[in-house]
PDB file of N, CA and C in Angstrom:
ATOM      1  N   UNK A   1      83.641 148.773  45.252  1.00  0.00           N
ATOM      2  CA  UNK A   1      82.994 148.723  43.971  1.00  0.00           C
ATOM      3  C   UNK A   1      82.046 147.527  43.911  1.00  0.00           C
ATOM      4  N   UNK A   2      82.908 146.770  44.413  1.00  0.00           N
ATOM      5  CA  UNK A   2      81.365 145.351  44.455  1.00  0.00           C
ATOM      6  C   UNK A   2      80.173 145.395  45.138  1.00  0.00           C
ATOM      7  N   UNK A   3      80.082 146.886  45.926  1.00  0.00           N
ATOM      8  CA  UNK A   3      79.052 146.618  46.853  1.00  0.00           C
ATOM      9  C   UNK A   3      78.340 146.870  46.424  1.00  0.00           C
ATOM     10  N   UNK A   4      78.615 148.175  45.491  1.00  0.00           N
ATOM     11  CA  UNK A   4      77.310 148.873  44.204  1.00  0.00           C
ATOM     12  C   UNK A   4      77.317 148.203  43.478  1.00  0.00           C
ATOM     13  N   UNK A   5      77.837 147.215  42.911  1.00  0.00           N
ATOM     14  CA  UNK A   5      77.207 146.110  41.772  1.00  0.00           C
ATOM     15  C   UNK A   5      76.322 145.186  42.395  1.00  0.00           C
ATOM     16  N   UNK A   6      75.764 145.076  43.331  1.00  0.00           N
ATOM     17  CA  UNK A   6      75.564 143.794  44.274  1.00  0.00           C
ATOM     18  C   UNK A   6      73.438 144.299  43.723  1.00  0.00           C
ATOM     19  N   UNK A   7      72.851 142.926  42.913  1.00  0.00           N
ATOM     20  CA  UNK A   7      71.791 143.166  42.471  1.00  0.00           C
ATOM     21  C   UNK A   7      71.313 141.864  43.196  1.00  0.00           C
ATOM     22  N   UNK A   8      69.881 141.718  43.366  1.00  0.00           N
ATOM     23  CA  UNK A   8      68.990 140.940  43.936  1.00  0.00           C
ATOM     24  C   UNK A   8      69.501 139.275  43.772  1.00  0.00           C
ATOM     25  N   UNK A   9      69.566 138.461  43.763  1.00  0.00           N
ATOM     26  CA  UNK A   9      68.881 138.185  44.940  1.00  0.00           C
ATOM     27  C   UNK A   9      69.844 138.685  46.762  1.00  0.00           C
ATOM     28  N   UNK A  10      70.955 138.896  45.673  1.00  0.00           N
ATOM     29  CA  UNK A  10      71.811 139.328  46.992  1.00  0.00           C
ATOM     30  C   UNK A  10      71.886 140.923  47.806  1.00  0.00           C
ATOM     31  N   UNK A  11      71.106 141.237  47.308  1.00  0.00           N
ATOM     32  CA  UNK A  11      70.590 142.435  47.978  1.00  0.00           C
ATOM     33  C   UNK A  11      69.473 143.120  48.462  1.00  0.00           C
ATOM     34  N   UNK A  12      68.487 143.689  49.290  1.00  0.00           N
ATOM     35  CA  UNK A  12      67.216 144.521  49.905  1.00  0.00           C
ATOM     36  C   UNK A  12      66.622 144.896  48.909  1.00  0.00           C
ATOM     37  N   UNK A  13      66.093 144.826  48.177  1.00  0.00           N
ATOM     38  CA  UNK A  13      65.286 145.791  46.787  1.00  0.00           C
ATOM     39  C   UNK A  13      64.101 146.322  47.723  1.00  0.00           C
ATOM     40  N   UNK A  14      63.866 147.724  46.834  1.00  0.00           N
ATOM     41  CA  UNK A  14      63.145 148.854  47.865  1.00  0.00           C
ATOM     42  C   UNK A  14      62.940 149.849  46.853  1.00  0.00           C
ATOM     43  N   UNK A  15      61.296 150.100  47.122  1.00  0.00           N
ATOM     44  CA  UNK A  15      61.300 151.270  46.037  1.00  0.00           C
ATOM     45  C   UNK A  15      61.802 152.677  46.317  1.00  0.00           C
ATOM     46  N   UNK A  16      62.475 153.313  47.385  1.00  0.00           N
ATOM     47  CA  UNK A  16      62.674 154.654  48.100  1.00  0.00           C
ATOM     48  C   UNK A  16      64.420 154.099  47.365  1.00  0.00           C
ATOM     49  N   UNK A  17      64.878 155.330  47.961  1.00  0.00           N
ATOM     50  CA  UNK A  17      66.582 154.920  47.293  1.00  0.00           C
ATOM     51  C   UNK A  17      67.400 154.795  48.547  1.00  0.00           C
ATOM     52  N   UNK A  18      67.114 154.864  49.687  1.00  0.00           N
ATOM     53  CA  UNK A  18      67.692 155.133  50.761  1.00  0.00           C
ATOM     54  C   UNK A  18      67.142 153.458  51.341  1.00  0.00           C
ATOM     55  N   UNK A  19      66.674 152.933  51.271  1.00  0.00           N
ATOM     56  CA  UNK A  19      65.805 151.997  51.799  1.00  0.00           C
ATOM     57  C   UNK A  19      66.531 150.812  50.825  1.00  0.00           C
ATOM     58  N   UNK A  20      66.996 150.982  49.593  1.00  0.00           N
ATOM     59  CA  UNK A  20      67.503 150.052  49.153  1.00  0.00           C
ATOM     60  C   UNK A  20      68.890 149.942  49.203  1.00  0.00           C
ATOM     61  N   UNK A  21      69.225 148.855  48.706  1.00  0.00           N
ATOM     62  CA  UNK A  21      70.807 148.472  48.980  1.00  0.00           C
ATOM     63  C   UNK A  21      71.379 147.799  47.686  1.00  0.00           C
ATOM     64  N   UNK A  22      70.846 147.789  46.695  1.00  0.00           N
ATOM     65  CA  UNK A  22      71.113 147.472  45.427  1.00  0.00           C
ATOM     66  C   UNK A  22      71.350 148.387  44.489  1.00  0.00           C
ATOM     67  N   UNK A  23      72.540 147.990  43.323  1.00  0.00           N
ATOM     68  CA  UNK A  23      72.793 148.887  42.560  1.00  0.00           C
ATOM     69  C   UNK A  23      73.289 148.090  41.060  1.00  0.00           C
ATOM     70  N   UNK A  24      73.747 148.556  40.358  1.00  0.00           N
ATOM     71  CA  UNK A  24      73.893 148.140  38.566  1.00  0.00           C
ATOM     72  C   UNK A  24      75.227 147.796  38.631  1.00  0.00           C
ATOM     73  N   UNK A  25      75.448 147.030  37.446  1.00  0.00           N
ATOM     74  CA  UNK A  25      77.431 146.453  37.782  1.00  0.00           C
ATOM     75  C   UNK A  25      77.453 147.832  36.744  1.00  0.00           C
ATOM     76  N   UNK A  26      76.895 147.906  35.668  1.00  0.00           N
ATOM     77  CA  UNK A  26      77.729 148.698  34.410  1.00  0.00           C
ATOM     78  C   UNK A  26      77.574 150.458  35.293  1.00  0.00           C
ATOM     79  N   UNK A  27      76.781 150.916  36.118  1.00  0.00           N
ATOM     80  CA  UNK A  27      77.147 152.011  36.791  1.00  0.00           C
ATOM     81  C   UNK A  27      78.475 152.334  37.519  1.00  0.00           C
ATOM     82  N   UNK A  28      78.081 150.995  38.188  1.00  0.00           N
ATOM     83  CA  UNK A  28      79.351 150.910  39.914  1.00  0.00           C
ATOM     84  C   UNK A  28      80.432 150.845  38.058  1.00  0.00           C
ATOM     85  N   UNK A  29      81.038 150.036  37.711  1.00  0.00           N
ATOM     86  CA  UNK A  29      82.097 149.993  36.921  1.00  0.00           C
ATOM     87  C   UNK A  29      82.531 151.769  36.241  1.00  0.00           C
ATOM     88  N   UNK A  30      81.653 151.940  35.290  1.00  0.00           N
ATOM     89  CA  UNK A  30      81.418 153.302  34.907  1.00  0.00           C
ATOM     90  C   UNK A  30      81.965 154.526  35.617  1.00  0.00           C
ATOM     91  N   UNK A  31      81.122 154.726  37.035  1.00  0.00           N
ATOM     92  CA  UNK A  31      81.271 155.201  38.107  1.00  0.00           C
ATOM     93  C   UNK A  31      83.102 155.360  38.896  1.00  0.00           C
ATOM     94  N   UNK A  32      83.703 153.861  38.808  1.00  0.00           N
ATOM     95  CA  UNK A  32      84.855 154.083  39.487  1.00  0.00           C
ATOM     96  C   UNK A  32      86.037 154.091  38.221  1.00  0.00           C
ATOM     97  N   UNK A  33      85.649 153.688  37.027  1.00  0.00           N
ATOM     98  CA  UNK A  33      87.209 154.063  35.999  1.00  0.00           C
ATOM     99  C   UNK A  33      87.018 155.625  36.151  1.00  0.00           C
ATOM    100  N   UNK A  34      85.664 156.084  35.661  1.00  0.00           N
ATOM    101  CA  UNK A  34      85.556 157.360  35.768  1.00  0.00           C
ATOM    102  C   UNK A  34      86.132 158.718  36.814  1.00  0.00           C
ATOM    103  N   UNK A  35      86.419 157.957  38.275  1.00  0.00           N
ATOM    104  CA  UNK A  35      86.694 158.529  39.035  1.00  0.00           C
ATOM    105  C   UNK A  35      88.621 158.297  39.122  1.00  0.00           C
ATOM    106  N   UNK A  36      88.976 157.074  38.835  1.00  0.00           N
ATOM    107  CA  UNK A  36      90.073 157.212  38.720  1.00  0.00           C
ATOM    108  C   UNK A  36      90.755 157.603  37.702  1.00  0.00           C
ATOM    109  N   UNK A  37      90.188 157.910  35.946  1.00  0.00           N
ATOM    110  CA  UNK A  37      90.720 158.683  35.270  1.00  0.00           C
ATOM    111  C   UNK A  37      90.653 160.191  35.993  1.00  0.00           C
ATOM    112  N   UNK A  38      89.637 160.783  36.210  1.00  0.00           N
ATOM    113  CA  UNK A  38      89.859 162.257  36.876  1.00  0.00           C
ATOM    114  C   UNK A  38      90.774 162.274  37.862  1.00  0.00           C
ATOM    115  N   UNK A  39      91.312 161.431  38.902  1.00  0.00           N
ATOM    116  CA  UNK A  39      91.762 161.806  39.659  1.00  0.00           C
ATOM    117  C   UNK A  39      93.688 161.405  39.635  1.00  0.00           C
ATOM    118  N   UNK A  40      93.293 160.505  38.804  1.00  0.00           N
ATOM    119  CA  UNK A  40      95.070 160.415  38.649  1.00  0.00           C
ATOM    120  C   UNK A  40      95.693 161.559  37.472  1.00  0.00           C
ATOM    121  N   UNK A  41      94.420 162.281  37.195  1.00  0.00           N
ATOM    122  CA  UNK A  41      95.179 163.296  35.869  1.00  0.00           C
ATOM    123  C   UNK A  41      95.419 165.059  36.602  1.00  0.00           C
ATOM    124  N   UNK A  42      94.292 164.778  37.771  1.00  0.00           N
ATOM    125  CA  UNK A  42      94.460 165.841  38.933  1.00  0.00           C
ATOM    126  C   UNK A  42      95.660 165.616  39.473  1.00  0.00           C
ATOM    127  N   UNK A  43      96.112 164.323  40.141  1.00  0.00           N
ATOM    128  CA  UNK A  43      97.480 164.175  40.726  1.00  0.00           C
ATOM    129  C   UNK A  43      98.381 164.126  40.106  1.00  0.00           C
ATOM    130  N   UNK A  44      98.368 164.210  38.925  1.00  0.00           N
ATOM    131  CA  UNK A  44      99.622 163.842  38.045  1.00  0.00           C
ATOM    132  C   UNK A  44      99.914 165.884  37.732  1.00  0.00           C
ATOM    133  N   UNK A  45      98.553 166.328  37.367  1.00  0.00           N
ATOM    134  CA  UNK A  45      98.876 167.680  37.095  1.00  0.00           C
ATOM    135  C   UNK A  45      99.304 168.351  38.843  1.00  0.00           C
ATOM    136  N   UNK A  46      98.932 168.206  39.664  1.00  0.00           N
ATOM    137  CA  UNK A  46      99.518 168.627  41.026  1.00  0.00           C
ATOM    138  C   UNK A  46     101.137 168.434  40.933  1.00  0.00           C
ATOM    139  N   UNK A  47     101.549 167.022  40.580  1.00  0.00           N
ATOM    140  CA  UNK A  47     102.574 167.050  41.043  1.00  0.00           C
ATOM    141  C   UNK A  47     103.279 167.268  39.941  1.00  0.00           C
ATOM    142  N   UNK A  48     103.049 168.022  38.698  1.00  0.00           N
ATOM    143  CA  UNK A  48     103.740 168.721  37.618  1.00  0.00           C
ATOM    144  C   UNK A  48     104.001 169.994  38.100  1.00  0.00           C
ATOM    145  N   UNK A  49     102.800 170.022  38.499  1.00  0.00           N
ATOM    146  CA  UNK A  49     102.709 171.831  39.265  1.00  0.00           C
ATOM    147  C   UNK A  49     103.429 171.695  40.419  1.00  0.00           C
ATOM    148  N   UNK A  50     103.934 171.226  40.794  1.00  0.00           N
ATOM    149  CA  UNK A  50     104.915 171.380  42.241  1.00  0.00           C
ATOM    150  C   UNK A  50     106.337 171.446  42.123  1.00  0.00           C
ATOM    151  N   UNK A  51     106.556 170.270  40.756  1.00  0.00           N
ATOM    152  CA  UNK A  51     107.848 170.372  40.642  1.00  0.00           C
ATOM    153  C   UNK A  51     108.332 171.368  39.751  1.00  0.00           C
ATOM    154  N   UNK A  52     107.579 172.431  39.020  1.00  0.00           N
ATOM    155  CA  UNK A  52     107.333 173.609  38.091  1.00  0.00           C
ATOM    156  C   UNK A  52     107.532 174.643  39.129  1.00  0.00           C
ATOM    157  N   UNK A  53     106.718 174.657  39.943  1.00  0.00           N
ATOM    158  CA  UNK A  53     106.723 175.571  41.073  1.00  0.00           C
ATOM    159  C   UNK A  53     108.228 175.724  41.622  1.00  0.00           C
ATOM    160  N   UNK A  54     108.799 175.007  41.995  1.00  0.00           N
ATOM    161  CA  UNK A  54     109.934 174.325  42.737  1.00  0.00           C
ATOM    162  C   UNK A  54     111.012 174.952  42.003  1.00  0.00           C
ATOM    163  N   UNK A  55     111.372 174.920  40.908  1.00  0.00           N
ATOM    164  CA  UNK A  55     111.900 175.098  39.998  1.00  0.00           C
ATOM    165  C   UNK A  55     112.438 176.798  39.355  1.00  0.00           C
ATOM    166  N   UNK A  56     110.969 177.089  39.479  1.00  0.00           N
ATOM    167  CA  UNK A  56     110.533 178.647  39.450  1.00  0.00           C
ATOM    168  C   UNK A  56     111.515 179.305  40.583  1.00  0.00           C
ATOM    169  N   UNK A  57     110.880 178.853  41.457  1.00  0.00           N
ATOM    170  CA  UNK A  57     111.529 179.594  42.668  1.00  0.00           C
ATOM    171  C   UNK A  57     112.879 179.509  42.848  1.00  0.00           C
ATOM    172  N   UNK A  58     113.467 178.654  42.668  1.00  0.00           N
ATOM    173  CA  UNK A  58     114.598 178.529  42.782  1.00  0.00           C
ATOM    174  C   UNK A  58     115.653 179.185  41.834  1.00  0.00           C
ATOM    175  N   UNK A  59     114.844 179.548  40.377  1.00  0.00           N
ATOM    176  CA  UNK A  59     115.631 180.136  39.542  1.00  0.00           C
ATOM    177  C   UNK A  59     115.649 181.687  39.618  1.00  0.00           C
ATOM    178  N   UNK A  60     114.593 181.898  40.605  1.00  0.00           N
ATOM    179  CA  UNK A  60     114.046 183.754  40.677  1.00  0.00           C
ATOM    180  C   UNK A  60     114.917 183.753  42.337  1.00  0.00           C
ATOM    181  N   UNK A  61     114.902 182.821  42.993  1.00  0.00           N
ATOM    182  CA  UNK A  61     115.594 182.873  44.256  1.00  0.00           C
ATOM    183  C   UNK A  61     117.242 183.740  44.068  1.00  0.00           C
ATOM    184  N   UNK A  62     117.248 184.777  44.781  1.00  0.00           N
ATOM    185  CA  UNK A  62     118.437 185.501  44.812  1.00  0.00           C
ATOM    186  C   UNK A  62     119.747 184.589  45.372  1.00  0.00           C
ATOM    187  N   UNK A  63     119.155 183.820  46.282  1.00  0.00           N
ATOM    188  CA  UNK A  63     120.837 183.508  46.620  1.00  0.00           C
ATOM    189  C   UNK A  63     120.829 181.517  46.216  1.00  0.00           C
ATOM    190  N   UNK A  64     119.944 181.574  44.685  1.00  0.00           N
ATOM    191  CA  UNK A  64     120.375 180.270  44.175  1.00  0.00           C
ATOM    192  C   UNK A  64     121.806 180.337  43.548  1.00  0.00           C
ATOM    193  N   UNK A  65     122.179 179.061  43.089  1.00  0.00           N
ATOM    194  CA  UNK A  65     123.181 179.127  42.885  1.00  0.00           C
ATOM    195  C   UNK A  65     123.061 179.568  41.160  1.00  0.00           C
ATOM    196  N   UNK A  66     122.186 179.105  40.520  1.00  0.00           N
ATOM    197  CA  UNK A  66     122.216 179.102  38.868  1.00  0.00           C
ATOM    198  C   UNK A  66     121.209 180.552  38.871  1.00  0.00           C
ATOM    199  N   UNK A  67     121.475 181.220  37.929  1.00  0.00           N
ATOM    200  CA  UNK A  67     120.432 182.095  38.026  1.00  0.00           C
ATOM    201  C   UNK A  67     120.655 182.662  36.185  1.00  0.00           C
ATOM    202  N   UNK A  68     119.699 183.247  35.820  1.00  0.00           N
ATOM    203  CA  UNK A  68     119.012 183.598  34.638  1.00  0.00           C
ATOM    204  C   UNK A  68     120.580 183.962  33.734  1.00  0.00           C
ATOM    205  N   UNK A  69     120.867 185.057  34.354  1.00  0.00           N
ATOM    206  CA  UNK A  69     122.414 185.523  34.058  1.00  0.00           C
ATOM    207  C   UNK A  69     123.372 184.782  34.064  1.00  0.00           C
ATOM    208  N   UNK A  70     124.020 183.751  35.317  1.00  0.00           N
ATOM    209  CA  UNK A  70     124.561 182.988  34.848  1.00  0.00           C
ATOM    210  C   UNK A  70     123.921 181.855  33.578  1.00  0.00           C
ATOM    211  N   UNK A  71     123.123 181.602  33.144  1.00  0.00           N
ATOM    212  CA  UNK A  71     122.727 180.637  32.198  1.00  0.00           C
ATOM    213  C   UNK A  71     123.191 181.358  30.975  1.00  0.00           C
ATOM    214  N   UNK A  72     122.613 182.533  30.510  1.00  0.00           N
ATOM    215  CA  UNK A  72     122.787 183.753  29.460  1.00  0.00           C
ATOM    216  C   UNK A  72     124.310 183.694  29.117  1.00  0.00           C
ATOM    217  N   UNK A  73     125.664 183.833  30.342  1.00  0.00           N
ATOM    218  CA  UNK A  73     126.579 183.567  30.093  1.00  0.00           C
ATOM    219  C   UNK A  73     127.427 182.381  29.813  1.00  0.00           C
ATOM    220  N   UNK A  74     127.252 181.660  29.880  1.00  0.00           N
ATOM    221  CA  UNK A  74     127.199 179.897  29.605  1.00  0.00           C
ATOM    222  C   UNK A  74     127.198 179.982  28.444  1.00  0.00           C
ATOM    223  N   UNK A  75     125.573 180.305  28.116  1.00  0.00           N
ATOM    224  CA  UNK A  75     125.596 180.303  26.583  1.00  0.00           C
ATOM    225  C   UNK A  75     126.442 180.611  25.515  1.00  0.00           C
ATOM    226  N   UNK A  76     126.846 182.033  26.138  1.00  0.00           N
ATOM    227  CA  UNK A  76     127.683 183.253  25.282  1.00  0.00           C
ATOM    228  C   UNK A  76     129.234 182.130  25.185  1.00  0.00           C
ATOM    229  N   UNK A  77     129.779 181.734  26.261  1.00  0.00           N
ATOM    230  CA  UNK A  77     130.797 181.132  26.466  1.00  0.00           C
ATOM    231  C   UNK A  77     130.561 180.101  25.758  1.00  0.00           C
ATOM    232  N   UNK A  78     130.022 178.937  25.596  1.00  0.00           N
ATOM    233  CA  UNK A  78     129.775 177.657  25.154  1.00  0.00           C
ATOM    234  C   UNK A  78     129.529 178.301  23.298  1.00  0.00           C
ATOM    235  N   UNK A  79     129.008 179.365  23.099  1.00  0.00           N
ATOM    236  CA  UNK A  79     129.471 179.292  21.756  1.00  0.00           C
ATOM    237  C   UNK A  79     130.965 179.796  21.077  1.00  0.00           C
ATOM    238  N   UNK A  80     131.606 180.117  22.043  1.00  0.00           N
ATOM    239  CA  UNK A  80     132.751 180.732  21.670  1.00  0.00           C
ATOM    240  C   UNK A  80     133.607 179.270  21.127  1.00  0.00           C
ATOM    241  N   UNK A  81     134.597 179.945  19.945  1.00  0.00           N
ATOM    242  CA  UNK A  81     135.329 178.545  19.963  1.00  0.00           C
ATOM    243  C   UNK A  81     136.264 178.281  20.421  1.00  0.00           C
ATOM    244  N   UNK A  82     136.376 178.526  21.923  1.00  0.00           N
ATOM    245  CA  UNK A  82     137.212 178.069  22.997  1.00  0.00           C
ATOM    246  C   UNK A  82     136.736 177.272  23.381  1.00  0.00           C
ATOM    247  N   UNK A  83     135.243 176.668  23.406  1.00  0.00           N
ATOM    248  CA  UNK A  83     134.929 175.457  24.245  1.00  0.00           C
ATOM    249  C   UNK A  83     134.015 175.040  23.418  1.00  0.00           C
ATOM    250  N   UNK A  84     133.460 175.269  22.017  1.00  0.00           N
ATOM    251  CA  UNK A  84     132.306 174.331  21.370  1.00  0.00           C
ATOM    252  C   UNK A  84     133.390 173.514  20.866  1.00  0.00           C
ATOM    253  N   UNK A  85     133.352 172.514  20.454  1.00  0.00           N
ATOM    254  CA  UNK A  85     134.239 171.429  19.500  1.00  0.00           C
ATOM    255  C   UNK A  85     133.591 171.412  18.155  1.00  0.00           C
ATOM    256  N   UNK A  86     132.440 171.563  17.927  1.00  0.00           N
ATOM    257  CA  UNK A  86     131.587 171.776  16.466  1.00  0.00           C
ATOM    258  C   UNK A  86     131.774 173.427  16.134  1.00  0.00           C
ATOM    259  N   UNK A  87     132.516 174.272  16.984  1.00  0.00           N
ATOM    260  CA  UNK A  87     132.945 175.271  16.443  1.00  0.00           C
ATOM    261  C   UNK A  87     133.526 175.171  14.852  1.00  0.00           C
ATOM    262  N   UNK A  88     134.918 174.306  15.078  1.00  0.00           N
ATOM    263  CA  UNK A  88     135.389 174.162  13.362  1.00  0.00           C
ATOM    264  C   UNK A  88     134.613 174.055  12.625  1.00  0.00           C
ATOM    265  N   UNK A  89     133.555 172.616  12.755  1.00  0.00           N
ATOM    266  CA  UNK A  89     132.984 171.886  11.707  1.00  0.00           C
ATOM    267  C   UNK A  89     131.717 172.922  11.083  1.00  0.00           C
ATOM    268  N   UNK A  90     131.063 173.677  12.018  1.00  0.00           N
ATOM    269  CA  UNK A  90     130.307 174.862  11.426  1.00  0.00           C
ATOM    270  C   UNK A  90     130.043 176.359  12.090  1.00  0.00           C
ATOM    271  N   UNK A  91     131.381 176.643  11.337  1.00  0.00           N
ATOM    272  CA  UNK A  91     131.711 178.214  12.192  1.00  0.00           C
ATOM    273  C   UNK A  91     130.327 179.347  11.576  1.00  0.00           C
ATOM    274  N   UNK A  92     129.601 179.197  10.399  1.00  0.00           N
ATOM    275  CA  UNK A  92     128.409 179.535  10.119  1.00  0.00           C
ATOM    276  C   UNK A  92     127.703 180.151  10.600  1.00  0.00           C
ATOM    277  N   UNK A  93     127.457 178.784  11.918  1.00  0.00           N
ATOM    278  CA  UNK A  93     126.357 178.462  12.710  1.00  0.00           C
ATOM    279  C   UNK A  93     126.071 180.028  13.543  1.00  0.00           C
ATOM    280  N   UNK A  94     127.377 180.376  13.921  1.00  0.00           N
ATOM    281  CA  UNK A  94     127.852 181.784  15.072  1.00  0.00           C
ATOM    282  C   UNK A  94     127.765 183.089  14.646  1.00  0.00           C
ATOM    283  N   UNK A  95     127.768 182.853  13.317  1.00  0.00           N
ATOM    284  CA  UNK A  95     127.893 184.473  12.338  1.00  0.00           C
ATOM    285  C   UNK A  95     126.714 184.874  12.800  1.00  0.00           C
ATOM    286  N   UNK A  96     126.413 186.500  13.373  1.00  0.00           N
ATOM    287  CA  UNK A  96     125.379 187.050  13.921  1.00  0.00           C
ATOM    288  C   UNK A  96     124.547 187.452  12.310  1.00  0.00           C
TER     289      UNK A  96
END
Protein backbone atom coordinates (compact mmCIF):
# COMPACT_ATOMS: atom_id res chain seq x y z
CA UNK A 1 0.00 0.00 0.00
CA UNK A 2 2.80 2.47 0.54
CA UNK A 3 4.10 1.99 -2.74
CA UNK A 4 0.92 3.51 -4.38
CA UNK A 5 0.93 6.34 -2.03
CA UNK A 6 4.54 7.15 -2.81
CA UNK A 7 4.17 10.95 -4.61
CA UNK A 8 7.13 13.06 -5.94
CA UNK A 9 9.68 13.94 -4.80
CA UNK A 10 10.03 10.29 -4.00
CA UNK A 11 8.92 8.97 -7.03
CA UNK A 12 9.49 9.04 -11.40
CA UNK A 13 6.63 11.44 -12.46
CA UNK A 14 5.75 10.70 -16.17
CA UNK A 15 3.09 11.74 -18.28
CA UNK A 16 2.21 7.98 -19.91
CA UNK A 17 0.86 5.75 -16.88
CA UNK A 18 3.13 2.95 -17.40
CA UNK A 19 6.23 5.16 -17.38
CA UNK A 20 5.28 6.52 -14.08
CA UNK A 21 5.69 5.25 -10.66
CA UNK A 22 3.66 7.57 -8.61
CA UNK A 23 0.36 7.39 -7.16
CA UNK A 24 -2.29 9.31 -4.51
CA UNK A 25 -2.30 8.29 -0.65
CA UNK A 26 -6.31 8.89 -0.52
CA UNK A 27 -6.62 6.26 -3.68
CA UNK A 28 -3.90 3.60 -2.52
CA UNK A 29 -5.94 3.96 1.10
CA UNK A 30 -9.49 3.90 -0.58
CA UNK A 31 -8.33 1.23 -2.90
CA UNK A 32 -7.10 -1.35 -0.09
CA UNK A 33 -10.03 -0.89 2.89
CA UNK A 34 -12.11 -1.33 -0.13
CA UNK A 35 -10.61 -4.51 -1.11
CA UNK A 36 -10.49 -5.88 2.26
CA UNK A 37 -14.11 -5.08 3.12
CA UNK A 38 -15.12 -7.21 -0.12
CA UNK A 39 -13.04 -9.81 0.56
CA UNK A 40 -13.37 -10.71 4.17
CA UNK A 41 -17.33 -10.64 3.59
CA UNK A 42 -16.61 -13.18 0.52
CA UNK A 43 -14.64 -15.34 3.08
CA UNK A 44 -16.73 -15.05 5.80
CA UNK A 45 -19.83 -15.94 3.40
CA UNK A 46 -17.62 -19.07 1.95
CA UNK A 47 -17.03 -20.29 5.11
CA UNK A 48 -20.84 -19.94 6.23
CA UNK A 49 -21.49 -21.75 3.11
CA UNK A 50 -19.31 -24.66 3.95
CA UNK A 51 -20.28 -25.17 7.27
CA UNK A 52 -24.21 -25.00 5.94
CA UNK A 53 -23.18 -27.28 3.32
CA UNK A 54 -21.61 -29.70 5.82
CA UNK A 55 -24.44 -29.81 7.80
CA UNK A 56 -26.96 -30.38 4.96
CA UNK A 57 -25.33 -33.33 4.02
CA UNK A 58 -25.01 -34.87 6.87
CA UNK A 59 -28.62 -34.51 7.86
CA UNK A 60 -29.90 -35.92 4.22
CA UNK A 61 -26.89 -38.53 4.61
CA UNK A 62 -28.62 -42.02 5.02
CA UNK A 63 -26.33 -43.62 7.30
CA UNK A 64 -25.96 -40.31 9.67
CA UNK A 65 -26.59 -40.84 12.86
CA UNK A 66 -29.42 -37.92 13.57
CA UNK A 67 -31.73 -37.76 10.84
CA UNK A 68 -35.02 -35.66 10.12
CA UNK A 69 -37.21 -38.52 11.75
CA UNK A 70 -35.29 -39.10 14.51
CA UNK A 71 -35.45 -35.22 15.43
CA UNK A 72 -39.53 -35.26 14.66
CA UNK A 73 -39.50 -38.01 17.36
CA UNK A 74 -37.56 -36.30 20.08
CA UNK A 75 -39.84 -33.74 19.73
CA UNK A 76 -43.04 -35.84 20.05
CA UNK A 77 -41.23 -37.49 23.15
CA UNK A 78 -39.79 -34.34 24.84
CA UNK A 79 -43.34 -33.03 24.88
CA UNK A 80 -44.83 -35.84 26.52
CA UNK A 81 -45.05 -35.47 30.29
CA UNK A 82 -42.76 -38.18 30.88
CA UNK A 83 -39.79 -36.10 30.24
CA UNK A 84 -40.81 -32.19 29.95
CA UNK A 85 -40.59 -30.94 33.70
CA UNK A 86 -42.68 -27.65 32.60
CA UNK A 87 -45.18 -30.27 31.63
CA UNK A 88 -47.11 -29.57 35.16
CA UNK A 89 -46.50 -25.92 35.25
CA UNK A 90 -48.25 -25.49 31.67
CA UNK A 91 -50.08 -28.52 30.53
CA UNK A 92 -51.99 -25.84 28.06
CA UNK A 93 -49.06 -25.43 26.23
CA UNK A 94 -49.69 -29.41 24.62
CA UNK A 95 -53.48 -29.23 24.08
CA UNK A 96 -53.62 -29.77 20.18
Amino acid sequence: MLELMAEPPYCVSSHGYHESSCGTAQSAIAYFVLIVYIMSHIITNLFIAQIIDTITFGLLNEDAMLSPKNLTHFQLLWASSEFDPLYECFPQKYIP
